[in-house]
C-alpha atoms as a PDB file:
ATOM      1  CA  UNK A   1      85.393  59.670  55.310  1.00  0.00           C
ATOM      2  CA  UNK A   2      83.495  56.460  55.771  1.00  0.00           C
ATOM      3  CA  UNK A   3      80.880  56.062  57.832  1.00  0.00           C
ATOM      4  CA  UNK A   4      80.961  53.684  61.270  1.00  0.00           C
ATOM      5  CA  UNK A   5      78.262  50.947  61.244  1.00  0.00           C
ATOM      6  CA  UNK A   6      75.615  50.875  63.573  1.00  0.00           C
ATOM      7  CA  UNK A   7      76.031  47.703  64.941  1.00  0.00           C
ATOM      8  CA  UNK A   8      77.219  46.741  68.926  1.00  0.00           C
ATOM      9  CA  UNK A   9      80.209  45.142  69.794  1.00  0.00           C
ATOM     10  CA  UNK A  10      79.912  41.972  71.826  1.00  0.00           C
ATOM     11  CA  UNK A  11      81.879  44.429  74.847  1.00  0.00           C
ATOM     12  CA  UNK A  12      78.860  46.972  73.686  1.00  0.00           C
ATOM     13  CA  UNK A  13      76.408  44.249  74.300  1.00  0.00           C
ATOM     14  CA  UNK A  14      77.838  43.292  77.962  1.00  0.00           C
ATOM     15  CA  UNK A  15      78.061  46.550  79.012  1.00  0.00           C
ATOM     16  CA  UNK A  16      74.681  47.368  78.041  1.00  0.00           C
ATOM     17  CA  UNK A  17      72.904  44.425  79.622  1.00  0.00           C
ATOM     18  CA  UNK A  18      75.239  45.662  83.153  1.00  0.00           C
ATOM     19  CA  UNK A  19      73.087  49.421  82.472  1.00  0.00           C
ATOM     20  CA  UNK A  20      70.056  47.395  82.248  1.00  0.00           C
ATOM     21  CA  UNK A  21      70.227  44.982  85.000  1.00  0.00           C
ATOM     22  CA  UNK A  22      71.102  47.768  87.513  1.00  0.00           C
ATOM     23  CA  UNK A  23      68.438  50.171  86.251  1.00  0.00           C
ATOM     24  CA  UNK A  24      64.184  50.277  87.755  1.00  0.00           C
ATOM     25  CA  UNK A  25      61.639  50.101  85.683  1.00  0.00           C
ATOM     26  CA  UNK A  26      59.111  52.914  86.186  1.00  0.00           C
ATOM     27  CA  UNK A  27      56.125  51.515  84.448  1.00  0.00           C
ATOM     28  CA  UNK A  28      54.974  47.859  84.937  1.00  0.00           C
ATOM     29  CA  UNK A  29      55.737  45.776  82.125  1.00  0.00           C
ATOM     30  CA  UNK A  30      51.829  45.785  79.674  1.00  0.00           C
ATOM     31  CA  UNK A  31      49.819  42.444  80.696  1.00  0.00           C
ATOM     32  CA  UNK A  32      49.950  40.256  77.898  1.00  0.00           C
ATOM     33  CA  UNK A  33      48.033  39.881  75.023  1.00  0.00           C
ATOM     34  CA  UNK A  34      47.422  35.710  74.952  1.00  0.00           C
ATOM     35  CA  UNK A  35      43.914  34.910  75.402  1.00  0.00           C
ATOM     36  CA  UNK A  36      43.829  33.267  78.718  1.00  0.00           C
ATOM     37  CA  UNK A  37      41.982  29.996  79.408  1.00  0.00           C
ATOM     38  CA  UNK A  38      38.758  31.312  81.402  1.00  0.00           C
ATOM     39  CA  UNK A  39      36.704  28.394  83.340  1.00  0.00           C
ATOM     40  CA  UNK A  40      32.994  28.386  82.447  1.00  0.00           C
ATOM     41  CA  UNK A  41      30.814  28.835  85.658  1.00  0.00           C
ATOM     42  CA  UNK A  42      28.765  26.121  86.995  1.00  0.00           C
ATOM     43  CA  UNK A  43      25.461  26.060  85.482  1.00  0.00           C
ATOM     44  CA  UNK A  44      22.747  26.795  88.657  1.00  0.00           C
ATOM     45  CA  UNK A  45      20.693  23.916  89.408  1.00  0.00           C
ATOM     46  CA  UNK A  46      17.143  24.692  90.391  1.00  0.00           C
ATOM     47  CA  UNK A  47      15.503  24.410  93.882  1.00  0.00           C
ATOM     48  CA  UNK A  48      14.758  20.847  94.442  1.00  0.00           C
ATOM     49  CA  UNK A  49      10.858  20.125  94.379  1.00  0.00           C
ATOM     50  CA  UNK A  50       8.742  20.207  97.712  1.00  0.00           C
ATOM     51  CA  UNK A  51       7.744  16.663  98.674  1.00  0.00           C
ATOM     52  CA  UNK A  52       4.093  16.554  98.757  1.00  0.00           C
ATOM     53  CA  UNK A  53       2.783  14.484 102.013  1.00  0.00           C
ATOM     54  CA  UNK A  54      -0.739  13.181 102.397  1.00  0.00           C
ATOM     55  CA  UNK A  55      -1.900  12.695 106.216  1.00  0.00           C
ATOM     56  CA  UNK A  56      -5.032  10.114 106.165  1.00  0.00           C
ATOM     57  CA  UNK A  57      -8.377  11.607 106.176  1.00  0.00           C
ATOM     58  CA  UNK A  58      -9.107  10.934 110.723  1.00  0.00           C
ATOM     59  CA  UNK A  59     -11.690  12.770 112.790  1.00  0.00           C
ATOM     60  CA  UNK A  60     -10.959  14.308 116.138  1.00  0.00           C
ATOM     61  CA  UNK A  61     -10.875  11.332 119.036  1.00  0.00           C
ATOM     62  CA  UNK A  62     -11.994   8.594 116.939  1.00  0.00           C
ATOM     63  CA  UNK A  63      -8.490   6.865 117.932  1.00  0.00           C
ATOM     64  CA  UNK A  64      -9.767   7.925 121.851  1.00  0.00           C
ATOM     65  CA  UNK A  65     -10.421   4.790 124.279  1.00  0.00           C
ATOM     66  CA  UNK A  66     -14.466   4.411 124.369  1.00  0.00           C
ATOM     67  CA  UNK A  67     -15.574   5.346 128.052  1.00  0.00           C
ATOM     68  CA  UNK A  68     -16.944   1.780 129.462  1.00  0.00           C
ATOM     69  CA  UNK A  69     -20.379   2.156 130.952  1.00  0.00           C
ATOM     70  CA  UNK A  70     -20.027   5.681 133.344  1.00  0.00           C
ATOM     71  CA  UNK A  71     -22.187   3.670 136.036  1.00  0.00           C
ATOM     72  CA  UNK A  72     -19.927   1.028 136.590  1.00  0.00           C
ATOM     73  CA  UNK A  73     -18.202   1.506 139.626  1.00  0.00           C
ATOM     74  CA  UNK A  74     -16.123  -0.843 140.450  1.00  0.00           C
ATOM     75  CA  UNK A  75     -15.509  -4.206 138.390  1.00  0.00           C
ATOM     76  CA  UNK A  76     -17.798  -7.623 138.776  1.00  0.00           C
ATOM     77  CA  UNK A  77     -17.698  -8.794 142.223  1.00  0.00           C
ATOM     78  CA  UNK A  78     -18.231 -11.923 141.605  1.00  0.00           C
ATOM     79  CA  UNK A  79     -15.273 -11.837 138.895  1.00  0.00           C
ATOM     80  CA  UNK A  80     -12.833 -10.245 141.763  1.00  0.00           C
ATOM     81  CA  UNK A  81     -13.352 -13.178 143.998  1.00  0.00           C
ATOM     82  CA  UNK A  82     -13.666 -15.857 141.222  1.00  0.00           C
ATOM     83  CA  UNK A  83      -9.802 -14.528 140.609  1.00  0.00           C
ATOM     84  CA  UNK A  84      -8.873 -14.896 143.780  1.00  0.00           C
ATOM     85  CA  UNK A  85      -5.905 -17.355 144.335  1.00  0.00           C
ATOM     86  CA  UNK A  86      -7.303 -20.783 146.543  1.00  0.00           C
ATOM     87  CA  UNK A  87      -5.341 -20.132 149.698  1.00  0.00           C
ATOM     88  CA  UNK A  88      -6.455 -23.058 151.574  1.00  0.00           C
ATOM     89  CA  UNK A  89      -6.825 -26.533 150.330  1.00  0.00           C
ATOM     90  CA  UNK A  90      -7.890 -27.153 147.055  1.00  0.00           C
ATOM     91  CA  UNK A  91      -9.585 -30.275 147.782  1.00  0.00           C
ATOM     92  CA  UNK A  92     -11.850 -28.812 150.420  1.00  0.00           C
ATOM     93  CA  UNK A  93     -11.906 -25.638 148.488  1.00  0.00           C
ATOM     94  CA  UNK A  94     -13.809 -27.853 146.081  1.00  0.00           C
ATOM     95  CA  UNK A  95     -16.042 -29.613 148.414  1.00  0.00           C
ATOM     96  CA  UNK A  96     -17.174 -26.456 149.685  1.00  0.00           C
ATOM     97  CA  UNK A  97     -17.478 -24.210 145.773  1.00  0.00           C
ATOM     98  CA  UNK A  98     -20.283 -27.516 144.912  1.00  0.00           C
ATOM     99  CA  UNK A  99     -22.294 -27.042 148.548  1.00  0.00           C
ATOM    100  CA  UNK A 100     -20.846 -30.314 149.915  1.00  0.00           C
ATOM    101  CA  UNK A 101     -19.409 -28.434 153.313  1.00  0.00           C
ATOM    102  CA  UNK A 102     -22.492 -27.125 155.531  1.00  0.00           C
ATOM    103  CA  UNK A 103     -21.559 -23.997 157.136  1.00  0.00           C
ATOM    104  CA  UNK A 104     -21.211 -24.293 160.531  1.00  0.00           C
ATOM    105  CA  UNK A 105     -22.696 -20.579 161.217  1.00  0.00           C
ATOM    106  CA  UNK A 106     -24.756 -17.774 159.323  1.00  0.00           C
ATOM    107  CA  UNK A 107     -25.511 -14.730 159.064  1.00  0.00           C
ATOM    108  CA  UNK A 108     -28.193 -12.607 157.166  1.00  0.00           C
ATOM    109  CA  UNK A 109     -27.320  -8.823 156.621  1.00  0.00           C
ATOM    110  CA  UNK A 110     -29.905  -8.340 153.934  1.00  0.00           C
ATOM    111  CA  UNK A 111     -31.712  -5.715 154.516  1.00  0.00           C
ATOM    112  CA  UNK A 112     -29.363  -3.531 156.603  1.00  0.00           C
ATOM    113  CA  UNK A 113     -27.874  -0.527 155.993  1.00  0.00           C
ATOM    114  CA  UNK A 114     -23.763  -0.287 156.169  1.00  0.00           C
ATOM    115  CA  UNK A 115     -23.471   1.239 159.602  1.00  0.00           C
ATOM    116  CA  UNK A 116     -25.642  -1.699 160.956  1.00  0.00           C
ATOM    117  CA  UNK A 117     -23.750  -4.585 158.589  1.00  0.00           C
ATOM    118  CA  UNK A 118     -20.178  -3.690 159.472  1.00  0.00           C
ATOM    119  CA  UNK A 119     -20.481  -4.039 163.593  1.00  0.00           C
ATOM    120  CA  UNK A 120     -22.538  -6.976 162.652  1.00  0.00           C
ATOM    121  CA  UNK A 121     -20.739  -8.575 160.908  1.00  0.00           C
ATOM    122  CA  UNK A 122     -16.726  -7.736 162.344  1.00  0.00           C
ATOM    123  CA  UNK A 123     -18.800  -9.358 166.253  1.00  0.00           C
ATOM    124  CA  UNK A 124     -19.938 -12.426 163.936  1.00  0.00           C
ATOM    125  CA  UNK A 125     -16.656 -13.529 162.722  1.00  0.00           C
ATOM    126  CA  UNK A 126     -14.805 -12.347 166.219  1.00  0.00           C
ATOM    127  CA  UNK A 127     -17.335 -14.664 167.876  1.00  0.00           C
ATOM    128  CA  UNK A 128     -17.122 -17.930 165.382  1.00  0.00           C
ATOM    129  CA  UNK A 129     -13.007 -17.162 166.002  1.00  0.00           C
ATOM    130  CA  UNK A 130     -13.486 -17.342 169.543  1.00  0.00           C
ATOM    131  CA  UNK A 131     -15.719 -20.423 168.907  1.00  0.00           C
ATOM    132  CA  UNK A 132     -13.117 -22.471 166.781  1.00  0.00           C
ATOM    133  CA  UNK A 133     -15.186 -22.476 163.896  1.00  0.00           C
ATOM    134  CA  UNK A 134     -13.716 -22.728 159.727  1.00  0.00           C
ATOM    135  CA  UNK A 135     -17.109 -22.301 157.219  1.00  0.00           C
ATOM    136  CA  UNK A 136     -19.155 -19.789 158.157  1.00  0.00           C
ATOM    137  CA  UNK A 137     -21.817 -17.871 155.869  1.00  0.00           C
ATOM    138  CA  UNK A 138     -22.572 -14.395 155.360  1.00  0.00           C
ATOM    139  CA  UNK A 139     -25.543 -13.625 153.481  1.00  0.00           C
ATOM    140  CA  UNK A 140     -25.758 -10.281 151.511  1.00  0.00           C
ATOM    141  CA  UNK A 141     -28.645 -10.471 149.422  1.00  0.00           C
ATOM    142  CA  UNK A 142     -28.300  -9.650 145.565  1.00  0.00           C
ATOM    143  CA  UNK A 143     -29.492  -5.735 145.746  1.00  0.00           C
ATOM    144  CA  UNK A 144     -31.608  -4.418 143.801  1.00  0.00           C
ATOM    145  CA  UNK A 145     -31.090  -2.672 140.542  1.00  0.00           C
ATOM    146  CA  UNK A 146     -33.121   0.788 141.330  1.00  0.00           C
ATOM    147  CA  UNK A 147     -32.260   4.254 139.719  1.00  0.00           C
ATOM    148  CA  UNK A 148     -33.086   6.957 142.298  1.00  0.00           C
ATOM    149  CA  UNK A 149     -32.786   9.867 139.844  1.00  0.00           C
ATOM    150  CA  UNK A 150     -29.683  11.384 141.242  1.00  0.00           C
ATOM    151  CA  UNK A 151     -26.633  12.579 139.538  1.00  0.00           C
ATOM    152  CA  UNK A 152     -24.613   9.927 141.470  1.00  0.00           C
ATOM    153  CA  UNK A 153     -25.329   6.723 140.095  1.00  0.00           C
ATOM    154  CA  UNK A 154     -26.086   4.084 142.764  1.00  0.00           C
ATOM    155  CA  UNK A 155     -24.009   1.069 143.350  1.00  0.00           C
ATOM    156  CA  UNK A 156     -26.217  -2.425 142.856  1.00  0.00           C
ATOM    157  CA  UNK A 157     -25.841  -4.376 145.621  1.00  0.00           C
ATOM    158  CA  UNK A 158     -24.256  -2.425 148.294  1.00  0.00           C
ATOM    159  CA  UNK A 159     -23.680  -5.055 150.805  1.00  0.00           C
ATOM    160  CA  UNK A 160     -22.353  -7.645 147.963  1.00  0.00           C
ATOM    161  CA  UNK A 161     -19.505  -5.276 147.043  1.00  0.00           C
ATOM    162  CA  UNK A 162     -18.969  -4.055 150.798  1.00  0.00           C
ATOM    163  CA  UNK A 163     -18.692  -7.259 152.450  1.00  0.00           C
ATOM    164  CA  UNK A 164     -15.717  -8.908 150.892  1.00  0.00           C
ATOM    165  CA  UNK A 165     -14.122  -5.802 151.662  1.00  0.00           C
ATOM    166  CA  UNK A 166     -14.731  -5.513 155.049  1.00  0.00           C
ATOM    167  CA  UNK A 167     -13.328  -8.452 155.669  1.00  0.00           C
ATOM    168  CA  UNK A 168     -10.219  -8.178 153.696  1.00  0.00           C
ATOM    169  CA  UNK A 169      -9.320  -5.676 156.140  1.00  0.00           C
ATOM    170  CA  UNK A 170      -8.558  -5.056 159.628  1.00  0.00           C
ATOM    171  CA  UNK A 171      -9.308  -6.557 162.486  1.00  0.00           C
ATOM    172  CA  UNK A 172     -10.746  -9.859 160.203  1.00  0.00           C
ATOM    173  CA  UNK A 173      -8.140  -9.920 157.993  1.00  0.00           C
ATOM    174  CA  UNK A 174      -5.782 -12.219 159.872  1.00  0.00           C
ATOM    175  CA  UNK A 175      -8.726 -14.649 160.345  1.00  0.00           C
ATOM    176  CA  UNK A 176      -9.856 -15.157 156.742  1.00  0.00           C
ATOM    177  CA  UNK A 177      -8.398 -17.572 154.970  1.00  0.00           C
ATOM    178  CA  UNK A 178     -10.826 -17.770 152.051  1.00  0.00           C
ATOM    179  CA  UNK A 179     -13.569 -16.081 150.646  1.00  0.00           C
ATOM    180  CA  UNK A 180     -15.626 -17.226 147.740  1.00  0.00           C
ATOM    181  CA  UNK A 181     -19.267 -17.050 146.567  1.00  0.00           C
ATOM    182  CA  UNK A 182     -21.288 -19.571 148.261  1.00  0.00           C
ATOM    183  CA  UNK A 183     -23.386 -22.376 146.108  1.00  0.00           C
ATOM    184  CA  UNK A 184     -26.954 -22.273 144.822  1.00  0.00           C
ATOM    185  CA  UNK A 185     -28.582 -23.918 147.766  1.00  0.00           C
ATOM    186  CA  UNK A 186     -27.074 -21.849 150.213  1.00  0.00           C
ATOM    187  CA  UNK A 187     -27.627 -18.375 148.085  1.00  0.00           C
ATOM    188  CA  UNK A 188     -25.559 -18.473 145.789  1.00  0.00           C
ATOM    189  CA  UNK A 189     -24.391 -14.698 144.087  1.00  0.00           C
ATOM    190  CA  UNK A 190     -26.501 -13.460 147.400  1.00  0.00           C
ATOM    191  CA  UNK A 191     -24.061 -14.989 149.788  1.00  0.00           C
ATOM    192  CA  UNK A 192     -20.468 -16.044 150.742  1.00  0.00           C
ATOM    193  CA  UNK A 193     -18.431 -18.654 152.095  1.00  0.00           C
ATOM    194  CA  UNK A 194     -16.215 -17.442 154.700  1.00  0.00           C
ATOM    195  CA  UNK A 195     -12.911 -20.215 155.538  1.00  0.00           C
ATOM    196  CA  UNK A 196     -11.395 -19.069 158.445  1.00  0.00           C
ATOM    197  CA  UNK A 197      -7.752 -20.051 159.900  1.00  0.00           C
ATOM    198  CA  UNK A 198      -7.256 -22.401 162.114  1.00  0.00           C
ATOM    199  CA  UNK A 199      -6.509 -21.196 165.427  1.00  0.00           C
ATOM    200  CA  UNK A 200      -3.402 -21.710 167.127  1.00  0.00           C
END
């Protein structure tokens, strides 16, 4: 008896492929065996380099504003009226800044102390008010430049700072149109021309 070949029909083929499409597989299929295309990893870059800053070579406070002289206390009189707009008129103003207007009343305070200048001198200009009068001068003297010893320095020439002050403020205030330091012949950085209003 001859033997059957081992080969599949093409209806032996079909049905097989219907066995093996409706069968599960209990293993999962073997990964395969092609190399697989692995990416090389960045290559690490190194820590960038500190920047090395340089500060210029400076000395505690030598940027610091440079105290003017500690007994100065207050600034030039004479420069703080110098800068003093002309309120009245300028032609007049310079008649009287080259001596060419004689005062038409005076009055010396050299010598005193503040509590006897300020009375003195607030009943002088009340009085040359009441009298109509414009020029008047008040003479201060130019102090003296002493140092007591004290740990408050002392202020030269008391009355020359205190003066204009006096009379920038109340009650002779309203009544002073000008004040400005008075010429040489009639004593100069030791005195002041006082220009009063003109009463209504």
């Amino acid at each position: 008896m001859a033997k059957r070949p081992k080969t599949l029909t093409e209806d032996d083929k079909v049905l097989w492929q219907k066995v093996k499409d409706s069968t599960i597989r209990l293993r999962p299929p073997k990964p395969s065996r092609e190399k697989t295309e692995t990416i090389p990893p960045e290559p690490i870059q190194p820590p960038p380099k500190p920047v090395k800053v340089t500060h210029p070579r400076f000395r505690v406070g030598e940027r610091a504003k440079k105290p003017g002289n500690p007994n100065d206390l207050a600034p030039s009189m004479r420069d703080h009226i110098a800068s003093s707009p002309v309120a009245m008129d300028r032609k007049t103003f310079g008649k009287m800044k080259k001596g060419r207007l004689s005062p038409e009343a005076k009055i010396d305070l050299h010598g005193m102390t503040i509590a006897q200048a300020h009375p003195m001198l607030t009943r002088f200009i009340l009085n040359a008010i009441d009298a109509d009068r414009r020029l008047v001068l008040v003479i201060t003297g130019k102090g003296k430049h002493k140092d007591e010893g004290g740990p408050i320095p002392v202020r030269h020439g008391v009355l020359r700072h205190q003066v204009p002050h006096w009379l920038n403020t109340a009650p002779l205030r309203q009544h002073v149109l000008q004040i400005t330091e008075a010429h040489l012949k009639h004593g100069g950085q030791g005195a002041y021309y006082v220009y009063l209003r003109r009463q209504r």
